[in-house]
C-alpha atoms as a PDB file:
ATOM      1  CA  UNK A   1     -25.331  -3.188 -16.643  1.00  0.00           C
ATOM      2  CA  UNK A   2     -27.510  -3.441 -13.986  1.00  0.00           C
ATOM      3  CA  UNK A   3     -28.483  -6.927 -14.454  1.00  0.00           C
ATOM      4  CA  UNK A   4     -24.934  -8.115 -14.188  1.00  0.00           C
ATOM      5  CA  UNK A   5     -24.088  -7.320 -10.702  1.00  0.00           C
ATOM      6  CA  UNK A   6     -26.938  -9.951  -9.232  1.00  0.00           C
ATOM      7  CA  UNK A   7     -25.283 -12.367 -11.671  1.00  0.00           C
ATOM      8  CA  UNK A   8     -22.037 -11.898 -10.564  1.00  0.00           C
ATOM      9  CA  UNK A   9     -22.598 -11.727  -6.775  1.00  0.00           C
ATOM     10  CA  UNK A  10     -24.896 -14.780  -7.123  1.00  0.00           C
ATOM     11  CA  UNK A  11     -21.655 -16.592  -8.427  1.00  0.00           C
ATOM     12  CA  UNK A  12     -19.652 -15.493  -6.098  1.00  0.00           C
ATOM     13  CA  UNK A  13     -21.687 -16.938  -3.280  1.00  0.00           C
ATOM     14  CA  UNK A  14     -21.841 -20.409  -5.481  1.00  0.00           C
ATOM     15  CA  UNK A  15     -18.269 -20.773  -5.495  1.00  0.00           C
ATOM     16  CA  UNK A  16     -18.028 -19.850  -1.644  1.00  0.00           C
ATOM     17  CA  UNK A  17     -20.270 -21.958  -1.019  1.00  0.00           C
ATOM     18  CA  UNK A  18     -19.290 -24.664  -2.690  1.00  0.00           C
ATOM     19  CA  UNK A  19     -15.230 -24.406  -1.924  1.00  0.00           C
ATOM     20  CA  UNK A  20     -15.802 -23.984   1.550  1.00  0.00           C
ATOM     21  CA  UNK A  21     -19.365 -24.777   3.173  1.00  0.00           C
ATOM     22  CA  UNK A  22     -20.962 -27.630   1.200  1.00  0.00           C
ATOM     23  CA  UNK A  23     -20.300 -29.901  -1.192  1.00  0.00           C
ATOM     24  CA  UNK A  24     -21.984 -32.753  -3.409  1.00  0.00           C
ATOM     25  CA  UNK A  25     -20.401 -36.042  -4.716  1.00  0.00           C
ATOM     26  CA  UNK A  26     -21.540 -38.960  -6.371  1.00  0.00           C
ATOM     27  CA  UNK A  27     -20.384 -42.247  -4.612  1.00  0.00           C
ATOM     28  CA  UNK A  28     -18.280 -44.169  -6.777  1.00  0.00           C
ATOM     29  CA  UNK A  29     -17.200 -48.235  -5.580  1.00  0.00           C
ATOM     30  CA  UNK A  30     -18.732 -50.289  -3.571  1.00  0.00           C
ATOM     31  CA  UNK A  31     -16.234 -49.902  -0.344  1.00  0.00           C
ATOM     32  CA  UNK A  32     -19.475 -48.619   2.033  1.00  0.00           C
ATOM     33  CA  UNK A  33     -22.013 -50.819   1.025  1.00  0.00           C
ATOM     34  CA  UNK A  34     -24.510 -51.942   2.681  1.00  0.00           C
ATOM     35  CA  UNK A  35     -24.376 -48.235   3.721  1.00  0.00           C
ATOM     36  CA  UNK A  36     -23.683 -46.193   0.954  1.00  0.00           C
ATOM     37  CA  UNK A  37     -24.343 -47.180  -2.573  1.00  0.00           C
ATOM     38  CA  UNK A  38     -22.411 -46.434  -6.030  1.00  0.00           C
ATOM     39  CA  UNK A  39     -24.243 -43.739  -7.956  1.00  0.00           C
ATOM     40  CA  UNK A  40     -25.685 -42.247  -4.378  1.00  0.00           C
ATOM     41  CA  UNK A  41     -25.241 -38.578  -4.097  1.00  0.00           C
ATOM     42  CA  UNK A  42     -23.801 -37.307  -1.332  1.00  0.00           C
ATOM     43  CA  UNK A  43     -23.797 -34.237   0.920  1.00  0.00           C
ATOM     44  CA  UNK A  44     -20.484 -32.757   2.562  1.00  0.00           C
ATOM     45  CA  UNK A  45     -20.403 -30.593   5.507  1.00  0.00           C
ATOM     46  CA  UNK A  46     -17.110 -28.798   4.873  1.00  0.00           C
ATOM     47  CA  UNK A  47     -17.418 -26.530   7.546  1.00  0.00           C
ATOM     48  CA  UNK A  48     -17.899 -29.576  10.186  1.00  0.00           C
ATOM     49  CA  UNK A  49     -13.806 -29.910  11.546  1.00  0.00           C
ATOM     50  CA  UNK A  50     -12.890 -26.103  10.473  1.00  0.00           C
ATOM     51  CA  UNK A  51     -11.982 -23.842   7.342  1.00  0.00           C
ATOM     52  CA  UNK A  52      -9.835 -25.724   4.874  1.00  0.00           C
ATOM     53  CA  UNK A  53      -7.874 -23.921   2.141  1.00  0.00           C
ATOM     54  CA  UNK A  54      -7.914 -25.207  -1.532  1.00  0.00           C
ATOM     55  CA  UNK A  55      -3.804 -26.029  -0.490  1.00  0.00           C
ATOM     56  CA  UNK A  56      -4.969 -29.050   1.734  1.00  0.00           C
ATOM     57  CA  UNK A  57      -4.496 -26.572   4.551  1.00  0.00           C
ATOM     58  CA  UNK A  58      -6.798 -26.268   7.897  1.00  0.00           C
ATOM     59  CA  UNK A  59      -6.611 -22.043   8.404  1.00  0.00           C
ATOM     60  CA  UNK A  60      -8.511 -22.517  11.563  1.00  0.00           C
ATOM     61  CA  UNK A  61      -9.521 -26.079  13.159  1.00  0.00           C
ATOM     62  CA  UNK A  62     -12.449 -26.434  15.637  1.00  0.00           C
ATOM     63  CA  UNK A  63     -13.076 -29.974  15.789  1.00  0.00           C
ATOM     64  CA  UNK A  64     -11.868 -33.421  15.377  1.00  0.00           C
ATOM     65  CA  UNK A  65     -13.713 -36.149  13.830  1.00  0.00           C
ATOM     66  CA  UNK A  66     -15.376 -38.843  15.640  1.00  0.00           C
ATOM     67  CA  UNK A  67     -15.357 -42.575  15.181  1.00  0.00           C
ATOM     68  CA  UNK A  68     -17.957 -43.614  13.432  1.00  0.00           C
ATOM     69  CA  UNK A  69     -18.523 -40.473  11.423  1.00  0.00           C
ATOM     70  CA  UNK A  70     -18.451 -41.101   7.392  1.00  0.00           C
ATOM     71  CA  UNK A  71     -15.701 -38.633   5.814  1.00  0.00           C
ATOM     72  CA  UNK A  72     -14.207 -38.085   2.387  1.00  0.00           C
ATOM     73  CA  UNK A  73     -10.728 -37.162   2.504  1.00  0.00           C
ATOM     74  CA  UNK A  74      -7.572 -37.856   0.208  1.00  0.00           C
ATOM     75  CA  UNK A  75      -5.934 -41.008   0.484  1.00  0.00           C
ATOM     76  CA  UNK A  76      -2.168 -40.889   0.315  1.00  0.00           C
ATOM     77  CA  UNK A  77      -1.960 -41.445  -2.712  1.00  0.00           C
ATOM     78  CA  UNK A  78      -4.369 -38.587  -3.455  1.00  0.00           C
ATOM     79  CA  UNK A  79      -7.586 -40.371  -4.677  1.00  0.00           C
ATOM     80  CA  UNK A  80     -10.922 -39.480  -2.836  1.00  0.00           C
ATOM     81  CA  UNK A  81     -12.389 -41.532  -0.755  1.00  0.00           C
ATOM     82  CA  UNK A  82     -15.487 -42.058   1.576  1.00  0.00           C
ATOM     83  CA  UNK A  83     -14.738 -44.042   4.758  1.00  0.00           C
ATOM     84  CA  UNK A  84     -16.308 -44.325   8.131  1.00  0.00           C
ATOM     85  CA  UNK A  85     -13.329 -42.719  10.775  1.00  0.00           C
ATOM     86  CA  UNK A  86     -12.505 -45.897  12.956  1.00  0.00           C
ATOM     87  CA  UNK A  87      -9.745 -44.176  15.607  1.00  0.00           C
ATOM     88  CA  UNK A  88      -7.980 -40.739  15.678  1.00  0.00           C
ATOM     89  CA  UNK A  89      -5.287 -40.219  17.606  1.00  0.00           C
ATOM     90  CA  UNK A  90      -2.117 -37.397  17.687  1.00  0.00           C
ATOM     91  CA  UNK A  91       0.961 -38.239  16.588  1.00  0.00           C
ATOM     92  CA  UNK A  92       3.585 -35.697  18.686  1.00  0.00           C
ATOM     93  CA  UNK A  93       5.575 -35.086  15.759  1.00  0.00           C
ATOM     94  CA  UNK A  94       3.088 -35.422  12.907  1.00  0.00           C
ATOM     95  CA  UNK A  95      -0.153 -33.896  14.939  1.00  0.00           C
ATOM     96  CA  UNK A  96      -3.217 -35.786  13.935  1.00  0.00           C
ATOM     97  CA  UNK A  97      -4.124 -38.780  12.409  1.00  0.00           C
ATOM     98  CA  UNK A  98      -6.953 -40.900  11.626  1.00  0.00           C
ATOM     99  CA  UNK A  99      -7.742 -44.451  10.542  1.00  0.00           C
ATOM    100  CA  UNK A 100     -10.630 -45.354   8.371  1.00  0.00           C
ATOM    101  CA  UNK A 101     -12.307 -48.230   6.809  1.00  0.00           C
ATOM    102  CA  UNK A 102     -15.119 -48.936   4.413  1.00  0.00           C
ATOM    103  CA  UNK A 103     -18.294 -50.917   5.346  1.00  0.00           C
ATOM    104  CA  UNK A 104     -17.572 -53.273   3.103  1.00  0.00           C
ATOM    105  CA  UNK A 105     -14.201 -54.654   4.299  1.00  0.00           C
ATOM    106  CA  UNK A 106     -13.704 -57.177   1.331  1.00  0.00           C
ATOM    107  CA  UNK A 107     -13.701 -54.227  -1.248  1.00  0.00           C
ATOM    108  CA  UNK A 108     -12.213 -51.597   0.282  1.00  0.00           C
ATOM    109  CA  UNK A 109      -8.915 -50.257  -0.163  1.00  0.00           C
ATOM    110  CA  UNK A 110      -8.386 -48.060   3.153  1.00  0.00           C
ATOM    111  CA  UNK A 111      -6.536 -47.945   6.200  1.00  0.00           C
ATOM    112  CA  UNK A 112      -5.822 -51.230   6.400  1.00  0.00           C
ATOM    113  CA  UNK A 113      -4.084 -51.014   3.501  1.00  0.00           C
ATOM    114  CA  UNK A 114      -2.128 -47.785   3.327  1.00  0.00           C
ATOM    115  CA  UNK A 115      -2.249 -46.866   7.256  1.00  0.00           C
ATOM    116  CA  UNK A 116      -3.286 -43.821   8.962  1.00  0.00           C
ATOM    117  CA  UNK A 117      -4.067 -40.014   7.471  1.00  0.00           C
ATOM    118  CA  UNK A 118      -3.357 -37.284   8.585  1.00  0.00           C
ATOM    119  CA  UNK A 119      -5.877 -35.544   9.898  1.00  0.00           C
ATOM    120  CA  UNK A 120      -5.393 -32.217   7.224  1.00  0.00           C
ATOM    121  CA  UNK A 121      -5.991 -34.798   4.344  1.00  0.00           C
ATOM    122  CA  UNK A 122     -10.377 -34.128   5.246  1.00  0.00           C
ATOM    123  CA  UNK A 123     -12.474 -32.344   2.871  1.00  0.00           C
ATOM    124  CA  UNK A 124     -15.685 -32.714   5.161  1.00  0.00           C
ATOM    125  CA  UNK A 125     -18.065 -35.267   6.695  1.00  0.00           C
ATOM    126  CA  UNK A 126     -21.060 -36.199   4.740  1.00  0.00           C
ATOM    127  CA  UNK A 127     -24.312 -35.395   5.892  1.00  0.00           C
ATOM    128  CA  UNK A 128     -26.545 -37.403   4.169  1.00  0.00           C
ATOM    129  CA  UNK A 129     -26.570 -40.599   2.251  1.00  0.00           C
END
């Protein structure tokens, strides 16, 4: 019995970890090339804009992203995606919402396609790629 409680703490902190400080994905498309390629693994800060909840939720918010930044998020039409932030700006009814694109304008299906997001629609910003 004694060797289960180091088991189960040590999943625990996995899950925590994983649901709400950082994430990997593997890059799937070609939307960011010459940036990011399909198959590359990527790292996601989800900590970086605040603490989301599994619901698609932001329980506390400290910042905004920045143009420029690469972010995966849910399109509208809930598939994930990986796009670099192009504007964000605040909607007075709606509250925040951001426009993104793919490097690789003649593949990807983003902004330009299916408008802004809102801004709760973020998982994270990756880190590395």
């Amino acid at each position: 019995m004694k060797g289960i409680k180091p088991v189960i703490l040590a999943v625990a902190a996995a899950v925590i970890l994983k649901f709400f400080v950082f994430d990997f994905i593997i890059a799937q498309g070609h939307s960011m090339e010459s940036s990011i390629y399909d198959g590359t693994v990527l790292v996601i800060n989800r900590l970086r804009y605040g603490i989301r909840m599994p619901s698609q939720k932001y329980l506390i918010r400290w910042a905004l992203p920045k143009e420029g930044e690469v972010v995966i998020f849910y399109t509208p039409i809930g598939d994930l995606a990986v796009k670099r932030v192009t504007s964000v700006s605040n909607c007075a009814v709606e509250g925040y919402k951001f426009y993104a694109e793919g490097d690789n304008s003649i593949s990807s299906y983003d902004s330009r396609a299916y408008g802004s997001v809102h801004i709760d629609s973020i998982i994270g910003k990756v880190l590395g790629y």
